[in-house]
C-alpha atoms as a PDB file:
ATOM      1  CA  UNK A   1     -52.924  78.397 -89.032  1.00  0.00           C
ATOM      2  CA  UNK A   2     -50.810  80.542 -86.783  1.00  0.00           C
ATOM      3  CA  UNK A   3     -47.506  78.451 -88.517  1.00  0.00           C
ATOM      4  CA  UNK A   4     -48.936  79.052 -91.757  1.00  0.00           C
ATOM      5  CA  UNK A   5     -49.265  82.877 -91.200  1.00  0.00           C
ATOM      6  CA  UNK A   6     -45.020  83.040 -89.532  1.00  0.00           C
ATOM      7  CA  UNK A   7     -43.653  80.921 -92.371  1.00  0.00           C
ATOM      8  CA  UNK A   8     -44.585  83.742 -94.900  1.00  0.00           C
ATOM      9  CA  UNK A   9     -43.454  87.383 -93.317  1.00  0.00           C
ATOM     10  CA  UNK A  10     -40.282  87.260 -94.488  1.00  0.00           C
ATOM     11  CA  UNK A  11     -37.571  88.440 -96.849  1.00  0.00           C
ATOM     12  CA  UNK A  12     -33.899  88.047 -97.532  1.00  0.00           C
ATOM     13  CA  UNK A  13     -30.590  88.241 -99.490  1.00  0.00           C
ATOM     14  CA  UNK A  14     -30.748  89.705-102.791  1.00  0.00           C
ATOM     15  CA  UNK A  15     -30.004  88.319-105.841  1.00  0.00           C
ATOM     16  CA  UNK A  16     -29.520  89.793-109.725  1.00  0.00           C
ATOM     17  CA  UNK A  17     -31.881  90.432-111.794  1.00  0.00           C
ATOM     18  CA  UNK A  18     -33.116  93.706-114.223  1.00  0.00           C
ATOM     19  CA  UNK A  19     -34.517  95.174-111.358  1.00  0.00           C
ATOM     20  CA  UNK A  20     -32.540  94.774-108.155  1.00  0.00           C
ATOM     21  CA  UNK A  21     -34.410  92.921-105.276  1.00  0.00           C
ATOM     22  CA  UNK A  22     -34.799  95.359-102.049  1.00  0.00           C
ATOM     23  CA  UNK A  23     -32.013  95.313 -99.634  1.00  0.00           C
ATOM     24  CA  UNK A  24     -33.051  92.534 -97.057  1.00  0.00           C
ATOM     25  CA  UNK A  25     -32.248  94.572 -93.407  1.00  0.00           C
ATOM     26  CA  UNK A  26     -34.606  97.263 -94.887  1.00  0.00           C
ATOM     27  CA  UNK A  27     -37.182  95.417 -96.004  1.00  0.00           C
ATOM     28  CA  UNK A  28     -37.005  92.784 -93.086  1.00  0.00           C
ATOM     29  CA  UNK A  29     -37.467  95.406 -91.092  1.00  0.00           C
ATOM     30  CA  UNK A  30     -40.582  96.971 -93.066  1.00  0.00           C
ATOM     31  CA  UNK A  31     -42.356  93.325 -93.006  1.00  0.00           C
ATOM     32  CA  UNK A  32     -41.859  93.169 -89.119  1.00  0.00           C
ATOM     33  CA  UNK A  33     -43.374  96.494 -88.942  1.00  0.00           C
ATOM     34  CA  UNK A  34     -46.829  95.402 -90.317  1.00  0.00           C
ATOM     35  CA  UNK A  35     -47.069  91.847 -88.440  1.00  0.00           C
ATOM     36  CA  UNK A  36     -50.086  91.267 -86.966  1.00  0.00           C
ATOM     37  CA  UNK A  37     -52.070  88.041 -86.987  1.00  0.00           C
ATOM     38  CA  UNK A  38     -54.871  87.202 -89.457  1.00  0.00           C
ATOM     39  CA  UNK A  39     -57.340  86.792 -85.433  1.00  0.00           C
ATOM     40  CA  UNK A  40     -56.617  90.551 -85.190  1.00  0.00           C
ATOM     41  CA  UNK A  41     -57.347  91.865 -88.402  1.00  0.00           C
ATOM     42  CA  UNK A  42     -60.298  89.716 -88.981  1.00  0.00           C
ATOM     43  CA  UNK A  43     -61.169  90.949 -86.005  1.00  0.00           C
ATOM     44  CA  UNK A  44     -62.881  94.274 -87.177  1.00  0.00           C
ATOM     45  CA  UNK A  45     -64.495  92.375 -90.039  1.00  0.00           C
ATOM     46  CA  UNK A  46     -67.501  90.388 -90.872  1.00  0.00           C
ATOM     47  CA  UNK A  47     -67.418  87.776 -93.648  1.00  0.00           C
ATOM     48  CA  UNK A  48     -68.337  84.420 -95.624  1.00  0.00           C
ATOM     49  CA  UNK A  49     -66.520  81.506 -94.836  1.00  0.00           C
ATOM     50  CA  UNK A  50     -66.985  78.637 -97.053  1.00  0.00           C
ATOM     51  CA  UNK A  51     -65.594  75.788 -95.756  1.00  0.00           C
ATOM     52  CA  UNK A  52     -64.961  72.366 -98.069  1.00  0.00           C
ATOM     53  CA  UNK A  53     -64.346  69.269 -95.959  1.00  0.00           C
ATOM     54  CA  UNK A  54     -63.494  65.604 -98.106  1.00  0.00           C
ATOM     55  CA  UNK A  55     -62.187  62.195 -97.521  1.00  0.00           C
ATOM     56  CA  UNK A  56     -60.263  60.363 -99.732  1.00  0.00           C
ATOM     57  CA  UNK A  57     -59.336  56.573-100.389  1.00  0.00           C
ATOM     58  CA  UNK A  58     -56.076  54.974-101.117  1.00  0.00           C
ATOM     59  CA  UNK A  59     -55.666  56.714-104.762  1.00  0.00           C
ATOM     60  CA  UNK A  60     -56.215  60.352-103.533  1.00  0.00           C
ATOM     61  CA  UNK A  61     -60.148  60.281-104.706  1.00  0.00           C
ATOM     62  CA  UNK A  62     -63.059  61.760-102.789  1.00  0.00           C
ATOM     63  CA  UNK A  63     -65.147  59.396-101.188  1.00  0.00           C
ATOM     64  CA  UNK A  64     -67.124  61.521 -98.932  1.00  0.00           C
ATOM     65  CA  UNK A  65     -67.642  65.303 -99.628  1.00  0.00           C
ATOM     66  CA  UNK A  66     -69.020  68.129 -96.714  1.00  0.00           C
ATOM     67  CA  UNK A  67     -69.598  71.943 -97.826  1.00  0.00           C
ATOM     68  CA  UNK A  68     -70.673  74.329 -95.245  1.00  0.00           C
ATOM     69  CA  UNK A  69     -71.446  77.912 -95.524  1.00  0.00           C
ATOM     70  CA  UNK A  70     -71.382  80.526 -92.585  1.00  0.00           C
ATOM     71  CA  UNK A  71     -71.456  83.977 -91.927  1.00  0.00           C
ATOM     72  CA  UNK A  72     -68.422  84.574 -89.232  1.00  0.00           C
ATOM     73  CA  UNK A  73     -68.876  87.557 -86.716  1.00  0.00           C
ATOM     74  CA  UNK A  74     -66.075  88.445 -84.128  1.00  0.00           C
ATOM     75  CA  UNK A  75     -66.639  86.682 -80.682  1.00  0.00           C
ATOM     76  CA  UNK A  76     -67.069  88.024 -77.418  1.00  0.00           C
ATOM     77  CA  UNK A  77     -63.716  88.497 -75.337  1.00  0.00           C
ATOM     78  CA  UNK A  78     -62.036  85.196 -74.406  1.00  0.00           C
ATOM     79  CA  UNK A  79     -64.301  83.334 -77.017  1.00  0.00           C
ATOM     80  CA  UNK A  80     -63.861  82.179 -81.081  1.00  0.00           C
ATOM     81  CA  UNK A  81     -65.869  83.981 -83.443  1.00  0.00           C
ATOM     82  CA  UNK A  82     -69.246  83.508 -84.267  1.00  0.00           C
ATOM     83  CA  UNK A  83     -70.532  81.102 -86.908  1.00  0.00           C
ATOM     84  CA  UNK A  84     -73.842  81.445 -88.208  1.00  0.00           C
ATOM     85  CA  UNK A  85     -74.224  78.326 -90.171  1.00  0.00           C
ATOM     86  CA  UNK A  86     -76.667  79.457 -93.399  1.00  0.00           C
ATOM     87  CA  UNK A  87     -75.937  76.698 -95.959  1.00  0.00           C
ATOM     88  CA  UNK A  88     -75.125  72.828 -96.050  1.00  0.00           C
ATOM     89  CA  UNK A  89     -74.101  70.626 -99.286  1.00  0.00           C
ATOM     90  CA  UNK A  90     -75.612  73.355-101.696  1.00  0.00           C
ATOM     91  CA  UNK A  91     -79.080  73.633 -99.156  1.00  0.00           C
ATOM     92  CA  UNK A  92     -80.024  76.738 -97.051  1.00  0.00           C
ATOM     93  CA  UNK A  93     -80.728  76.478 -93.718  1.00  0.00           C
ATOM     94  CA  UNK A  94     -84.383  76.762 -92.661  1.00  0.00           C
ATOM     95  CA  UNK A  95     -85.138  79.796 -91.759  1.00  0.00           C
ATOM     96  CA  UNK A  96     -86.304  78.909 -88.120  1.00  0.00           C
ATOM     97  CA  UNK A  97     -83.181  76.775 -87.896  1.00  0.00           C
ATOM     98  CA  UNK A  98     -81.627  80.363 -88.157  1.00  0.00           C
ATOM     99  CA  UNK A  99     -83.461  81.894 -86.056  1.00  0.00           C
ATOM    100  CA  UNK A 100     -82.797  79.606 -83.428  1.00  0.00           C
ATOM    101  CA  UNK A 101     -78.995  80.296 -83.645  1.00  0.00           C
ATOM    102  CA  UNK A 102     -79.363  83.650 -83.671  1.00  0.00           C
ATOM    103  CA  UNK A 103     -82.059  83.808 -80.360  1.00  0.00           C
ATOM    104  CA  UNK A 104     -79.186  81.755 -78.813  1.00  0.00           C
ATOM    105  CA  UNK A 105     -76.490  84.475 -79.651  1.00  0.00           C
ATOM    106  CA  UNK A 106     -78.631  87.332 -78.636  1.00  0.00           C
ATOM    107  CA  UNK A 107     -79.158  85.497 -74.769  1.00  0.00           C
ATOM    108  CA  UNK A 108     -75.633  84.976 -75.019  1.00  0.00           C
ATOM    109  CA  UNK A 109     -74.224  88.728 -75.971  1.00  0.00           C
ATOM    110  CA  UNK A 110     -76.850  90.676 -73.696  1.00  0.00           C
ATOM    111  CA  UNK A 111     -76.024  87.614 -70.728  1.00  0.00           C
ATOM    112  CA  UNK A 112     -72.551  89.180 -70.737  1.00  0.00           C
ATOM    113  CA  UNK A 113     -73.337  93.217 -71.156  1.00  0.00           C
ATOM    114  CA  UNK A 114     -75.129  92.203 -67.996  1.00  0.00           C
ATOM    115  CA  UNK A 115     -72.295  90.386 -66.419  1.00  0.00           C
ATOM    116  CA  UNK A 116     -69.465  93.075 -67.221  1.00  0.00           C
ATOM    117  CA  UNK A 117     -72.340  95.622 -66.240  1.00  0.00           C
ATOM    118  CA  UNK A 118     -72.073  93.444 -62.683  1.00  0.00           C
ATOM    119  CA  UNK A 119     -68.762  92.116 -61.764  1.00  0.00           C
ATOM    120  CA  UNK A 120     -66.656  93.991 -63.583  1.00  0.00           C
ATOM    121  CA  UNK A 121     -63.388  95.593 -61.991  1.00  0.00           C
ATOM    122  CA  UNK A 122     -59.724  97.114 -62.737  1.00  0.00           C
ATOM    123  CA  UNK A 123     -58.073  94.266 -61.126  1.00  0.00           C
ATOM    124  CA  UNK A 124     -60.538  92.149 -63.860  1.00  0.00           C
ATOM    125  CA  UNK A 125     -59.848  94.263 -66.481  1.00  0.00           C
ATOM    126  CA  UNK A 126     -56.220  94.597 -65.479  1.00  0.00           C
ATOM    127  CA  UNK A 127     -56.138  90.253 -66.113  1.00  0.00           C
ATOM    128  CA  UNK A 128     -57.358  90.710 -69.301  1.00  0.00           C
ATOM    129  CA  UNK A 129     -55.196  93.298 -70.661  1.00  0.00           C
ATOM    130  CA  UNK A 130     -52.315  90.973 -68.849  1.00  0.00           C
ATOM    131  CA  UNK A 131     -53.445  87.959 -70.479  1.00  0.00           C
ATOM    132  CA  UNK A 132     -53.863  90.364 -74.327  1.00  0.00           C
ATOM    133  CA  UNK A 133     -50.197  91.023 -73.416  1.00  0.00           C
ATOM    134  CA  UNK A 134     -48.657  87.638 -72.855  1.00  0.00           C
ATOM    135  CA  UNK A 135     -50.454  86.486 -76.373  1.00  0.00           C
ATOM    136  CA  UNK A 136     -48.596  89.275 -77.935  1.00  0.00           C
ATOM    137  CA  UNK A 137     -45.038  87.940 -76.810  1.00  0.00           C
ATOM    138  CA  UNK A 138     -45.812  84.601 -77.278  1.00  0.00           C
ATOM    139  CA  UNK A 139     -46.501  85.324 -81.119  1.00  0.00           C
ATOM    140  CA  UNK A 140     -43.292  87.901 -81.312  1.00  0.00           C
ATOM    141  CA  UNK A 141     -41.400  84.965 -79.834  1.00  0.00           C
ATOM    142  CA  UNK A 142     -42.765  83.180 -82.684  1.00  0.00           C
ATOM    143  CA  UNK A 143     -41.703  85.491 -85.100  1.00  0.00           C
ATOM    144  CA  UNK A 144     -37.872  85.629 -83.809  1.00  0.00           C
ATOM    145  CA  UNK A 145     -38.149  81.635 -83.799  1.00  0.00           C
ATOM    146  CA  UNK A 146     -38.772  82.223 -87.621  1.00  0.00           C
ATOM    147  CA  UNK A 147     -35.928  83.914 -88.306  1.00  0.00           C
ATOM    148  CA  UNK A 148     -34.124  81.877 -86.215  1.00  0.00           C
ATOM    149  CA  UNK A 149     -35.326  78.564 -87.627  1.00  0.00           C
ATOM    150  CA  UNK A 150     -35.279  79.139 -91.141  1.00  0.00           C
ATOM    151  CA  UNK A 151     -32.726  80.338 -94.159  1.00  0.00           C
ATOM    152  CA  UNK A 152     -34.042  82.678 -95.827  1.00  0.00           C
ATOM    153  CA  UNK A 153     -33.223  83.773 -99.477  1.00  0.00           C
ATOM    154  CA  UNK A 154     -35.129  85.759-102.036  1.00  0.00           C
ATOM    155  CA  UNK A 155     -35.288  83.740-105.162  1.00  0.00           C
ATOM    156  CA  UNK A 156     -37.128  86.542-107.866  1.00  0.00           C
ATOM    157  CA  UNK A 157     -40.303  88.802-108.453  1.00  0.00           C
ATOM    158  CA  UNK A 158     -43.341  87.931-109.236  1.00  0.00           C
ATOM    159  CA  UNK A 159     -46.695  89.662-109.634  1.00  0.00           C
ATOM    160  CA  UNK A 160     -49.803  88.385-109.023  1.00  0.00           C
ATOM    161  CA  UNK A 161     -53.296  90.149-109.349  1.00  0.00           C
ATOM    162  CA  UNK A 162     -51.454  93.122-109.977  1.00  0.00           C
ATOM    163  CA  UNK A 163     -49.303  93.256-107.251  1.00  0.00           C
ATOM    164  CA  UNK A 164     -45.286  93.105-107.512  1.00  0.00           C
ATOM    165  CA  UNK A 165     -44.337  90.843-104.598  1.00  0.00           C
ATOM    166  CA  UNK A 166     -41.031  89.555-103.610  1.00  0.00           C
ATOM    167  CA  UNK A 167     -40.748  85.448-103.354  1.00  0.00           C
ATOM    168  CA  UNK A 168     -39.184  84.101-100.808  1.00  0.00           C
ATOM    169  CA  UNK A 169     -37.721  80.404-100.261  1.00  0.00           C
ATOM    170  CA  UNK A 170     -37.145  79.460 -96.380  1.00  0.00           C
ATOM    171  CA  UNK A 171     -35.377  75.949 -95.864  1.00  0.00           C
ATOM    172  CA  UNK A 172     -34.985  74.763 -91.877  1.00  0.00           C
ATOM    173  CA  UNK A 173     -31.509  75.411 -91.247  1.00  0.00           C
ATOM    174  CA  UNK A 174     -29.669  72.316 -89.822  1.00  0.00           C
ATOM    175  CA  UNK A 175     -29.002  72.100 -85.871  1.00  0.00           C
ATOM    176  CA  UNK A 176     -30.970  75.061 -84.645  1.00  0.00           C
ATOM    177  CA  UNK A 177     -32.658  74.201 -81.386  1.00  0.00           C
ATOM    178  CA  UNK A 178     -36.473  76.401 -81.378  1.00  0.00           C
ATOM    179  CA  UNK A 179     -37.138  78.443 -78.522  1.00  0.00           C
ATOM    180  CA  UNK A 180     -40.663  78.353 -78.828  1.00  0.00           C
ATOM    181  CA  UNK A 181     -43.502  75.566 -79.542  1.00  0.00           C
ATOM    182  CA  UNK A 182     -44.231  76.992 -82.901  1.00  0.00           C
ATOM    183  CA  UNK A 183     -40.424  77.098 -84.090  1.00  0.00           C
ATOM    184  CA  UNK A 184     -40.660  73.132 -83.330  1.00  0.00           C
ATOM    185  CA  UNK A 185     -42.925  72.836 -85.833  1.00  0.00           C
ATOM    186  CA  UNK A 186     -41.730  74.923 -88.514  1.00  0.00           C
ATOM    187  CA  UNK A 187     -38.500  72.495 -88.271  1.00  0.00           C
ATOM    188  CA  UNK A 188     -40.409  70.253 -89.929  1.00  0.00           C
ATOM    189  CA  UNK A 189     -41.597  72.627 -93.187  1.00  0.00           C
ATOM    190  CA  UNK A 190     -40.146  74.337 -95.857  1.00  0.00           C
ATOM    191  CA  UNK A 191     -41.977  77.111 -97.371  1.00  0.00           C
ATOM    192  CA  UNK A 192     -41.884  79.408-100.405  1.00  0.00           C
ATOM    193  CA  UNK A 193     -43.564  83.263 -99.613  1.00  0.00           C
ATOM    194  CA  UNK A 194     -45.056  86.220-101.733  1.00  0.00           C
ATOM    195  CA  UNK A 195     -44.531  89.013 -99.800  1.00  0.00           C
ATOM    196  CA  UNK A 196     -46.347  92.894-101.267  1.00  0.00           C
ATOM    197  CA  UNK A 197     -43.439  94.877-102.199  1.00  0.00           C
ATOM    198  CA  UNK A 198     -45.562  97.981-101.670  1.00  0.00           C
ATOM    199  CA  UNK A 199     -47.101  96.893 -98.222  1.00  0.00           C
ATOM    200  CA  UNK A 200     -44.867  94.228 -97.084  1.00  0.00           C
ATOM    201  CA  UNK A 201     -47.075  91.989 -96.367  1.00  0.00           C
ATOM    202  CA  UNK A 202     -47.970  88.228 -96.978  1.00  0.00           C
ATOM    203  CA  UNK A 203     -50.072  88.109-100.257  1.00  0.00           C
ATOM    204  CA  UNK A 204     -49.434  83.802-100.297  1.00  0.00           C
ATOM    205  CA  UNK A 205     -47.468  81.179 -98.922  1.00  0.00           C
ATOM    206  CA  UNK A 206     -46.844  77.336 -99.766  1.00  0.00           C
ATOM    207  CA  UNK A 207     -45.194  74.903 -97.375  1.00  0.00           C
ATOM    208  CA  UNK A 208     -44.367  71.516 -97.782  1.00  0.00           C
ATOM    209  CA  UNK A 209     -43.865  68.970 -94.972  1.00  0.00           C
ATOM    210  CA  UNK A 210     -40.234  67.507 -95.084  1.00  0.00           C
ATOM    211  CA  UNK A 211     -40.448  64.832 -92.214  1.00  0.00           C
ATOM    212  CA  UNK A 212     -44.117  63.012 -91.170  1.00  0.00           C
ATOM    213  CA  UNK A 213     -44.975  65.016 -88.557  1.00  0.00           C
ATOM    214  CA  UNK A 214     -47.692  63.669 -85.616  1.00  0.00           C
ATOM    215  CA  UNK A 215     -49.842  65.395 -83.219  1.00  0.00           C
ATOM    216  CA  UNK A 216     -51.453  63.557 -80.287  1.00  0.00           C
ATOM    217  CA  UNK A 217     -48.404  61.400 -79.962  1.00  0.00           C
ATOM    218  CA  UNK A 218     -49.722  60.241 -83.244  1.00  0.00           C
ATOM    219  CA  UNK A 219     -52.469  58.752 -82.333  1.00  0.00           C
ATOM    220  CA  UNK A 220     -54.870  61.647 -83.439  1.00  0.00           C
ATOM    221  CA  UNK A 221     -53.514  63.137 -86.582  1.00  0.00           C
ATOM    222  CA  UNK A 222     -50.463  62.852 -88.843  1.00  0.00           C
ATOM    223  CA  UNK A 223     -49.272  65.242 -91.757  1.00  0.00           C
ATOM    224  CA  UNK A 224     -47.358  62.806 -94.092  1.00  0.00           C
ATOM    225  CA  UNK A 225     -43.656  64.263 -95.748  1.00  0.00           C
ATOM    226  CA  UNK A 226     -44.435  65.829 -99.258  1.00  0.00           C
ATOM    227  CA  UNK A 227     -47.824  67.258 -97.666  1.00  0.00           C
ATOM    228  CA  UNK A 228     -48.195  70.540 -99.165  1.00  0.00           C
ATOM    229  CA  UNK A 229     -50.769  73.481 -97.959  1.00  0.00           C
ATOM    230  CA  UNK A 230     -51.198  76.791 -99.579  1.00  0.00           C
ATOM    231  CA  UNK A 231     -52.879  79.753 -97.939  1.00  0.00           C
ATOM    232  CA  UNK A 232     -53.746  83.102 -99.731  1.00  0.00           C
ATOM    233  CA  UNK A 233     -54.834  86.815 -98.749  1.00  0.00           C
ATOM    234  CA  UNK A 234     -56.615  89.645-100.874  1.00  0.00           C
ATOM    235  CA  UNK A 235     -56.261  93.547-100.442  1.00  0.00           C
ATOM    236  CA  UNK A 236     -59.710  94.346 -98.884  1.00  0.00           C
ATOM    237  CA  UNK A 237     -61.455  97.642 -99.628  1.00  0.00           C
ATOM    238  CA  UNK A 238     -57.902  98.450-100.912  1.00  0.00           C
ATOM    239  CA  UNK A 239     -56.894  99.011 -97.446  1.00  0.00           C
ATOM    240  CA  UNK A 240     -56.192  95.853 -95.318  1.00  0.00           C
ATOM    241  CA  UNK A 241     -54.582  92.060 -96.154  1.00  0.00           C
ATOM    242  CA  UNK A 242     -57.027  89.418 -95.249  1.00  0.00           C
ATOM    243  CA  UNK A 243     -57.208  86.065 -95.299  1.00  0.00           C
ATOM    244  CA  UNK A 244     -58.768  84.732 -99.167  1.00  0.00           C
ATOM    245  CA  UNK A 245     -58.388  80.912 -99.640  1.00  0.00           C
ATOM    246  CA  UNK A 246     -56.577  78.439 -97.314  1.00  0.00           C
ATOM    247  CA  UNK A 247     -56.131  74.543 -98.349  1.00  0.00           C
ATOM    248  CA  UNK A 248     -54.647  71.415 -96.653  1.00  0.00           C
ATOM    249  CA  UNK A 249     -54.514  67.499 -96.434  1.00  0.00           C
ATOM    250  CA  UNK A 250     -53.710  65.125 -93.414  1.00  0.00           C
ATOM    251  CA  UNK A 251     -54.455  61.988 -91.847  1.00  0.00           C
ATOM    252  CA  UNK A 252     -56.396  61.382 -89.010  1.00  0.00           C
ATOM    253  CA  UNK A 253     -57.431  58.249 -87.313  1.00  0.00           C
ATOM    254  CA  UNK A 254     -61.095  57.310 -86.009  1.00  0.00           C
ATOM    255  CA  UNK A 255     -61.593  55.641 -82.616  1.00  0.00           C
ATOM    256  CA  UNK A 256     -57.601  55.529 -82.414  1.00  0.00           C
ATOM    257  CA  UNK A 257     -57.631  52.445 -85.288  1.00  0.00           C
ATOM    258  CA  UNK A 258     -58.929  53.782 -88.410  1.00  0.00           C
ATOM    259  CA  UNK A 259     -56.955  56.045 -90.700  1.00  0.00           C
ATOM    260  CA  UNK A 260     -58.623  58.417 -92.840  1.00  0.00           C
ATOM    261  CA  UNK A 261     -56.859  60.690 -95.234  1.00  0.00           C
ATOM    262  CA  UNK A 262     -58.581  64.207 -95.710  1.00  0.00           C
ATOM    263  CA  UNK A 263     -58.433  67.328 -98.113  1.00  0.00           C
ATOM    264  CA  UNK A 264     -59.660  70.997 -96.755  1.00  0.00           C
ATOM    265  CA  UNK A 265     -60.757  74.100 -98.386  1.00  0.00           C
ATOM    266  CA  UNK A 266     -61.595  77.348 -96.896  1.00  0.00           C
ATOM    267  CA  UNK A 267     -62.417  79.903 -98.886  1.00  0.00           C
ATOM    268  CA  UNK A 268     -63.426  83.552 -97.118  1.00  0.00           C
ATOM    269  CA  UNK A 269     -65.395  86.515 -98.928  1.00  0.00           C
ATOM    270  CA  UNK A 270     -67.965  89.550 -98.093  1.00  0.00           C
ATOM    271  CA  UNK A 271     -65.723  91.174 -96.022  1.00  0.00           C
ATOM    272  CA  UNK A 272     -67.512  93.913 -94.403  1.00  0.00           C
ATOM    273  CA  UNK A 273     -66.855  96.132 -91.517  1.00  0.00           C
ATOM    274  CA  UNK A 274     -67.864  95.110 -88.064  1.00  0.00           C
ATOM    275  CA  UNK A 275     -70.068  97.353 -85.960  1.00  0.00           C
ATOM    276  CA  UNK A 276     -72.733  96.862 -83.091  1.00  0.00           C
ATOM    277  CA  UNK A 277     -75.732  96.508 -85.364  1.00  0.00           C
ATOM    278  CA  UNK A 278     -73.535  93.321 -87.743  1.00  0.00           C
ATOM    279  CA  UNK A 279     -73.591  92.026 -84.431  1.00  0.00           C
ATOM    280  CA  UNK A 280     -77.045  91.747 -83.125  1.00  0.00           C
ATOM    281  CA  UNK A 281     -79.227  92.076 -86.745  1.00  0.00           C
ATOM    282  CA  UNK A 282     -78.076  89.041 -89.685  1.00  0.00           C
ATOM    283  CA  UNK A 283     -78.853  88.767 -92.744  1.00  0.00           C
ATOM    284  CA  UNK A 284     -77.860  86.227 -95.545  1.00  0.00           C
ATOM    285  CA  UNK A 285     -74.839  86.622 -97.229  1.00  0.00           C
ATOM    286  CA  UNK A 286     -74.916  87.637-101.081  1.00  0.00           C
ATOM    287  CA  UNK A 287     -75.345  84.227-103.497  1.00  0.00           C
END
């Protein structure tokens, strides 16, 4: 996700047209000014996730479909978020099914109130805000590995869902060596951006695998050259970009023998803002 998110804040060189693209330094600039990953901003948000999992044969058909539902709270420090599972395949969860999840979060949240409460100190709190720190250069290292990696050009204007946005196209550029993990990977991508030309920032983002790229040492996973994934935000509240629809495919293999081929959906609504009693009181989310 965190490639998905670098490929798309980005502009570049202008090119004619009845309305003159934006001068790339300046907006560059602008679009660096509002980075911040889609973790942070979800961050001070509750929402629906709605997550579509399939398998496919040979042709590209579904042979085996999963849909999951959940209501997605912010996690406690050092952990993922939250996932109250409420639906599966179209069926809600029983409601003592829920309330099993949710007596298991509540021992969990007030276990560590009780354990900050207890142990903590500054040279603790002095770790965390030193390990906060090194994830924020990692992903700014991430960003300059972006700019470093790819050519950018603007290629038009384009609005969508009323906003003007400014499309990017970002090809690998031939014999840069990546500084950074991430930048390894984008080598392998190209990538087309929507970028707000009021907000600068990412409204979508397509890339498109140009080699067959393995994790695991292949052995695990594989996305296959011509693989494309798209992933979408929506203004929230009129106020904040946050993640709307995200969709993949890949390959993985079972027991290290079997390949399956496999299709994703994630599609994220009810945004609402986080606060102490979203965290400890849940309700179901809106039909």
């Amino acid at each position: 996700m965190r490639v998905i998110c670098l490929l798309l804040l980005v502009a570049a060189i202008p090119a004619a047209q009845e309305r003159p693209l934006p001068d790339y330094e300046t907006f560059a600039a602008q679009v660096k000014a509002h980075l911040a990953t889609d973790e942070e901003r979800q961050s001070g948000y509750s929402f629906t996730e709605r997550r579509v999992e399939q398998k496919l044969d040979g042709s590209g058909r579904t042979r085996d479909e999963s849909v999951k539902v959940f209501e997605v709270y912010p996690g406690l420090p050092s952990e993922d978020r939250y996932r109250r599972q409420v639906e599966e395949d179209g069926r809600r969860v029983p409601p003592d099914q829920l309330a099993k999840q949710d007596r298991a979060r509540q021992k969990r949240v007030e276990a560590y109130g009780r354990q900050v409460a207890s142990t903590a100190t500054p040279s603790q709190r002095q770790s965390v805000a030193r390990e906060e720190d090194k994830a924020r250069r990692e992903y700014s290292a991430a960003v300059d590995d972006l700019f470093r990696v790819y050519d950018i050009r603007m290629v038009g204007r384009e609005a969508i869902e009323g906003h003007d946005t400014i499309v990017a196209a970002l090809t690998p550029k031939a014999g840069v060596k990546p500084l950074t993990r991430d930048g390894k990977v984008m080598r392998h991508f190209k990538a087309r951006a929507w970028i707000s030309e009021s907000d600068y920032e990412l409204v979508r983002v397509e890339i498109e695998a140009i080699d067959t790229l393995s994790f695991g040492l292949g052995l695990l996973a594989r996305v296959h050259k011509g693989t494309v994934a798209s992933y979408e935000r929506r203004k929230v509240n009129n106020e904040v970009w946050l993640p709307a629809k995200v969709t993949w495919t890949a390959s993985a293999r079972v027991a290290l023998v079997r390949r399956l081929r496999l299709r994703g959906v994630s599609e994220f609504s009810n945004y609402r803002k986080f606060s102490v009693d979203t965290s400890t009181t849940y309700a179901p989310p809106p039909r």
